[in-house]
Protein backbone atom coordinates (compact mmCIF):
# COMPACT_ATOMS: atom_id res chain seq x y z
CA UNK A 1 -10.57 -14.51 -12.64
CA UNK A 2 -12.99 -12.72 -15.43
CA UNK A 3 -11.29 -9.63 -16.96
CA UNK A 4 -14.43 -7.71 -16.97
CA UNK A 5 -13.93 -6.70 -20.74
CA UNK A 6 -18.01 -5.40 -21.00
CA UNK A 7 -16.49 -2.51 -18.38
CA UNK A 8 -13.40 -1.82 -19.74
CA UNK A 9 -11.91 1.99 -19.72
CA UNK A 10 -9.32 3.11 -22.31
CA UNK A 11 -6.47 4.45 -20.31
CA UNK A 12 -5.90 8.26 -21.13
CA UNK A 13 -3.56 10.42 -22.74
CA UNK A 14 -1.66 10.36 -19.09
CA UNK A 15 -1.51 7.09 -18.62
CA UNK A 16 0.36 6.33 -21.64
CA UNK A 17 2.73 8.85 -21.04
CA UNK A 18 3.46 7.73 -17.12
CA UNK A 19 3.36 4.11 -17.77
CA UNK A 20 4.92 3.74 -21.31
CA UNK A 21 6.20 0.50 -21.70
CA UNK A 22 4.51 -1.00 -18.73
CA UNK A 23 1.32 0.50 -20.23
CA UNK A 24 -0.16 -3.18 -21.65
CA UNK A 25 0.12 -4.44 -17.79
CA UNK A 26 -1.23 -1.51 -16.19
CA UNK A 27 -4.25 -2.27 -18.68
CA UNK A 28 -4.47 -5.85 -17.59
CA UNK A 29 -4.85 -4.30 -14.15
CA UNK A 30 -7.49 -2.09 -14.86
CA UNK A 31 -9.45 -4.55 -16.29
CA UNK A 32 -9.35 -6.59 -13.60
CA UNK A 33 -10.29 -4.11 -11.22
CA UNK A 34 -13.57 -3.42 -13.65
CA UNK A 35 -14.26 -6.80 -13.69
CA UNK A 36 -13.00 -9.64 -11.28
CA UNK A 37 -12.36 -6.17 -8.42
CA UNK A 38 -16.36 -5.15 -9.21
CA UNK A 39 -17.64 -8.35 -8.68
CA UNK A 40 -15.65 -9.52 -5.41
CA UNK A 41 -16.83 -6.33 -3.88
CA UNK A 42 -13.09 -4.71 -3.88
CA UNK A 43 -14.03 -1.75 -6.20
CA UNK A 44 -17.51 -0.45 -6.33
CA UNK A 45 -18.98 -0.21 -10.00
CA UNK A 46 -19.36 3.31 -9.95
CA UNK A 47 -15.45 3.72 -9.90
CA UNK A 48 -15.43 1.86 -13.45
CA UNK A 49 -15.68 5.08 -15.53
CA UNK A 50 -12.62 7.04 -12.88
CA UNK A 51 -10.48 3.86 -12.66
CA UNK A 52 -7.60 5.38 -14.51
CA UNK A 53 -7.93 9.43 -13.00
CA UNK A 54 -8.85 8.37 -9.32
CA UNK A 55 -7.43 4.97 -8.61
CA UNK A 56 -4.88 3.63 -10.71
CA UNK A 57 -2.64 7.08 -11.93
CA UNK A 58 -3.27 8.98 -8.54
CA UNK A 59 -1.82 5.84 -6.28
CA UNK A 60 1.46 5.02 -9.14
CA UNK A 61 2.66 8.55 -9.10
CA UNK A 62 3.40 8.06 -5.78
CA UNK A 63 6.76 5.92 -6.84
CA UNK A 64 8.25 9.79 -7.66
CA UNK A 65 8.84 9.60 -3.99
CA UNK A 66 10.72 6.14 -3.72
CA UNK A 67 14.22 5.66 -3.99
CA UNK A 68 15.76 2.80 -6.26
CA UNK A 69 15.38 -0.46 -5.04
CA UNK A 70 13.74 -0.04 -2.31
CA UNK A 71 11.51 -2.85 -0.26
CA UNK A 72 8.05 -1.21 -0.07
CA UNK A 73 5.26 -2.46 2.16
CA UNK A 74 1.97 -1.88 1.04
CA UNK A 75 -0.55 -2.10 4.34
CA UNK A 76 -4.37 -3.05 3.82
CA UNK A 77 -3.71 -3.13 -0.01
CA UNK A 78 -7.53 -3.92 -0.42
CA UNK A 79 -7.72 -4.39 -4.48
CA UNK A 80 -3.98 -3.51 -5.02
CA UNK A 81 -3.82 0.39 -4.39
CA UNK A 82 -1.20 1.47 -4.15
CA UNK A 83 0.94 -1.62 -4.27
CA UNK A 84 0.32 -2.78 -7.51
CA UNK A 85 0.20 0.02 -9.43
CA UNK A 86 3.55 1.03 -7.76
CA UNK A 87 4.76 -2.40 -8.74
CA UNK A 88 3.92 -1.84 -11.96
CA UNK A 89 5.56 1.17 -12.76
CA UNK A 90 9.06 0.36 -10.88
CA UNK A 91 10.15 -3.29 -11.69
CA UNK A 92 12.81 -2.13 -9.43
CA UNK A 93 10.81 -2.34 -6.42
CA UNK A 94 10.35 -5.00 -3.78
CA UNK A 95 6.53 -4.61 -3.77
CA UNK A 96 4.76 -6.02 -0.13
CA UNK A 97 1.17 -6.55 -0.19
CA UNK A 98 0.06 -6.89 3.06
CA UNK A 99 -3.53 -8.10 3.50
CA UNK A 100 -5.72 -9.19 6.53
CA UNK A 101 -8.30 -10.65 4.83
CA UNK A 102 -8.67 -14.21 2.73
CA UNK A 103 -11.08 -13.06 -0.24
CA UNK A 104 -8.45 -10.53 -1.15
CA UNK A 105 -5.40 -11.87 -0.61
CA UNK A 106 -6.55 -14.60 -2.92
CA UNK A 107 -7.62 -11.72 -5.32
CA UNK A 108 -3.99 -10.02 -4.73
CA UNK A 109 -2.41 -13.25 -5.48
CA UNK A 110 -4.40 -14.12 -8.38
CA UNK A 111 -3.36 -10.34 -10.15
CA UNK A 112 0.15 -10.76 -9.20
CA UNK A 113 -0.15 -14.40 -11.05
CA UNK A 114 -1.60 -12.91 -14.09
CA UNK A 115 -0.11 -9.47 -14.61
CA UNK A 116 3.52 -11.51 -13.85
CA UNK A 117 5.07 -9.58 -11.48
CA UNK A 118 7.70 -11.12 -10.04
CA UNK A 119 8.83 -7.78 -7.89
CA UNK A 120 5.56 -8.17 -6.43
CA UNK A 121 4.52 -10.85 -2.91
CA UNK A 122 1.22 -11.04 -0.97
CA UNK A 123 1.46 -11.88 2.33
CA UNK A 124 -1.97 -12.41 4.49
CA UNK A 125 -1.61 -10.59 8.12
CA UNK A 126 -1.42 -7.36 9.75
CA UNK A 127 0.80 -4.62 9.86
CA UNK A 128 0.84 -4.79 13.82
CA UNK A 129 1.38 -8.35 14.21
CA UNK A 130 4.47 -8.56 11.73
CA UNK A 131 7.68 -9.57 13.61
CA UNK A 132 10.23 -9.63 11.01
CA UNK A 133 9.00 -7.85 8.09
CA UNK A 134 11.08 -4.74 7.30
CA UNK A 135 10.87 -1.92 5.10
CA UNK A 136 12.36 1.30 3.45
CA UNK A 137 9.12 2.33 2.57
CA UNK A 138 5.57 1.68 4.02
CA UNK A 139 2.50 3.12 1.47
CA UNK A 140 -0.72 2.98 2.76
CA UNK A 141 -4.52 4.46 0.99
CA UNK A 142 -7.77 4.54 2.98
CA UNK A 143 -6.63 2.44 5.98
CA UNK A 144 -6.80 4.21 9.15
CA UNK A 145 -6.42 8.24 10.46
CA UNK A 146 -2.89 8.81 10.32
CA UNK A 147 -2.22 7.77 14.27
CA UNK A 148 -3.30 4.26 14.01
CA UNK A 149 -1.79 3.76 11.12
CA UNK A 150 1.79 4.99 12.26
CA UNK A 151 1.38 2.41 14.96
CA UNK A 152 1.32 0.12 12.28
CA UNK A 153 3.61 1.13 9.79
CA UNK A 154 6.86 2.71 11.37
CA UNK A 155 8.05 -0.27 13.40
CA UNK A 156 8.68 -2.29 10.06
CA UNK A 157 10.54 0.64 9.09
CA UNK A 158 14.31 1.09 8.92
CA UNK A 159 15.67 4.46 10.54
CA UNK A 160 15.23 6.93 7.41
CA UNK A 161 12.54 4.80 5.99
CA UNK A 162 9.46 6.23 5.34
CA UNK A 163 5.50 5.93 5.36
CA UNK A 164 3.91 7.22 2.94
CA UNK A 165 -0.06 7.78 3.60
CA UNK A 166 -1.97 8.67 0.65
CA UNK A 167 -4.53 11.12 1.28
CA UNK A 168 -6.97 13.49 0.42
CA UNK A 169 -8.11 17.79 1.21
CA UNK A 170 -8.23 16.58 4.92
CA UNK A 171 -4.04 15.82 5.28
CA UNK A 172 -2.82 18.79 7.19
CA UNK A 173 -5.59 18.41 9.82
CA UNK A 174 -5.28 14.77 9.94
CA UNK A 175 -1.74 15.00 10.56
CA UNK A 176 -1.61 18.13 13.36
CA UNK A 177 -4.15 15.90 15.10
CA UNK A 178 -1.70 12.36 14.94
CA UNK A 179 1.39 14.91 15.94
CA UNK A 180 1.04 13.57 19.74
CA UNK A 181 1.46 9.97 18.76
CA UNK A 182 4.05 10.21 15.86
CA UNK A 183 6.17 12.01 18.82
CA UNK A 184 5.53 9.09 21.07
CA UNK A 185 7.18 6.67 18.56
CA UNK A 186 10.23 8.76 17.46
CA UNK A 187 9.15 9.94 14.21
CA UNK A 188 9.97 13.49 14.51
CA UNK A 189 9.79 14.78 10.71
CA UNK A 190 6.20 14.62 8.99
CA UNK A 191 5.17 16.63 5.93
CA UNK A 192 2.46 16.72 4.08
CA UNK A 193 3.40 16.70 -0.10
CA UNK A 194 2.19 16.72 -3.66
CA UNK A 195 3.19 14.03 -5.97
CA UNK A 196 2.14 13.85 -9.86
CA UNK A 197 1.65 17.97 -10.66
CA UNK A 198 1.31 17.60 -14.53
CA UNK A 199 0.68 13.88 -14.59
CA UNK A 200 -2.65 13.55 -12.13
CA UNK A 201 -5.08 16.51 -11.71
CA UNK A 202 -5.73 17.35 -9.11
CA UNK A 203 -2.12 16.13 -7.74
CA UNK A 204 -1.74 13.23 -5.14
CA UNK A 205 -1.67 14.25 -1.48
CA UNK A 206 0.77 12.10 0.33
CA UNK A 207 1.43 12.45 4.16
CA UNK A 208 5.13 11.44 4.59
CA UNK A 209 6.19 10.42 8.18
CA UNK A 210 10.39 9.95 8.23
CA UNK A 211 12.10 7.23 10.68
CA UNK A 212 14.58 9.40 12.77
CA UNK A 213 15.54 6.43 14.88
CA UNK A 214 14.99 2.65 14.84
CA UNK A 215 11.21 1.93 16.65
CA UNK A 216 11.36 -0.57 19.58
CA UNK A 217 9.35 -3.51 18.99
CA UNK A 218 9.23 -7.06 20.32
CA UNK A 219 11.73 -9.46 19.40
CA UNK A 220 10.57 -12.95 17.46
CA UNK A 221 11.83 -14.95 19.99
CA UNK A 222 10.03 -13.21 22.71
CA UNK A 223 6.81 -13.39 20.90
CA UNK A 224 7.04 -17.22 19.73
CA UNK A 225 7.71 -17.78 23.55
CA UNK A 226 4.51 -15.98 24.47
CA UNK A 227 2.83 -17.75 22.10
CA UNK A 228 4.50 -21.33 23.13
CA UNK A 229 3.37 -20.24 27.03
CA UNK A 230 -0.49 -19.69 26.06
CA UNK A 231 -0.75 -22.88 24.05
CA UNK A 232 0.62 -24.30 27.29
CA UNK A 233 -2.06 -22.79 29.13
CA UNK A 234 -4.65 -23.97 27.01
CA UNK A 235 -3.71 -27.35 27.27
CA UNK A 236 -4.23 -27.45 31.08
CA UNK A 237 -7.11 -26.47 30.61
């Protein structure tokens, strides 16, 4: 993986300040967003010069809202937002990327390998087709609107776990219009918040949806002998 060192950005005054010690690894990342990210089509080259301000500091300051030790899901992570960052800043964390497709999972798993995170997994799937994955916390960043995505995310959650959907001047709308299916799944409480006032300008706008009760969804079993019953199928055939 190239480290893209011709389009490197010095991290500002705020990222030193929020990462501190972690601060030589969130650089590593950065670079290889500018560089290895650019080039695999995972970050566009205009979002070199606002890596730090846009991408990297307004998805981390989104840990403020995380409790200790807690096993966080991070759905579509694309080029590592917010997962890695997250990862980054709070060893603490049981970091879950959760990627669909091959060409970045193998990027995920490549940045994981070189910025040594060992609080940090990839796993290649979706959200909706994950049978025993479970979570206290489910992040998500330019996915889906906020209905599909609850579909998604609050069945791997654990009652009082949360999803936490980054997003931008559009949250309150987005989530009076996804009220009708959050109260078809049980998730009563949903609030829209700020995280990062002082550390990110403007401050990150984070959609949280609470667990109020445990979501049904299918059992393994069931779904292995669903699976067993079509191969069977296909073999008649």
């Amino acid at each position: 993986m190239t480290s893209g060192a011709d389009r490197r950005v010095a991290p500002p005054e705020s990222a030193v300040a929020l990462f501190g010690d972690s601060l030589p690894v969130a650089n590593r990342f950065a670079d290889l967003l500018a560089g290895a990210g650019v080039e695999r089509g995972l970050i566009g080259p205009r979002e070199v010069p606002r890596l730090w301000e846009r991408h990297i500091l307004n998805c981390a300051v989104v840990e403020e809202i995380i409790p200790t030790g807690a096993k966080v899901v991070d759905i579509g992570s694309g080029a590592g937002l917010p997962g890695i960052a997250v990862g980054i800043l709070r060893p603490d964390l049981e970091v879950t990327l959760l990627e669909p497709l091959l060409r970045r999972t193998v990027f995920l798993r490549e940045a994981v390998e070189l910025l040594e995170l060992p609080n940090v997994r990839v796993v290649r799937g979706r959200a909706e087709e994950q049978k025993e994955l479970r979570a206290d916390v489910v992040t998500a960043r330019a996915v889906a609107p906020l209905g599909r995505l609850a579909g998604w995310a609050l069945p791997l959650l654990h009652k009082g776990g949360a999803l936490l959907a980054l997003k931008g001047e559009q949250a309150e709308s987005e989530l009076e219009a996804a009220r009708a299916d959050l109260s078809k799944l049980r998730a009563s409480v949903a609030d829209v918040i700020r995280v990062g006032e002082g550390k990110v300008d403007p401050a990150t706008t984070v959609v949280r949806v609470t667990v109020t009760s445990e979501i049904d969804r299918p059992a393994p079993s069931q779904s292995r002998r669903a699976a067993g019953g079509r191969k069977k199928r296909g073999r008649k055939r």
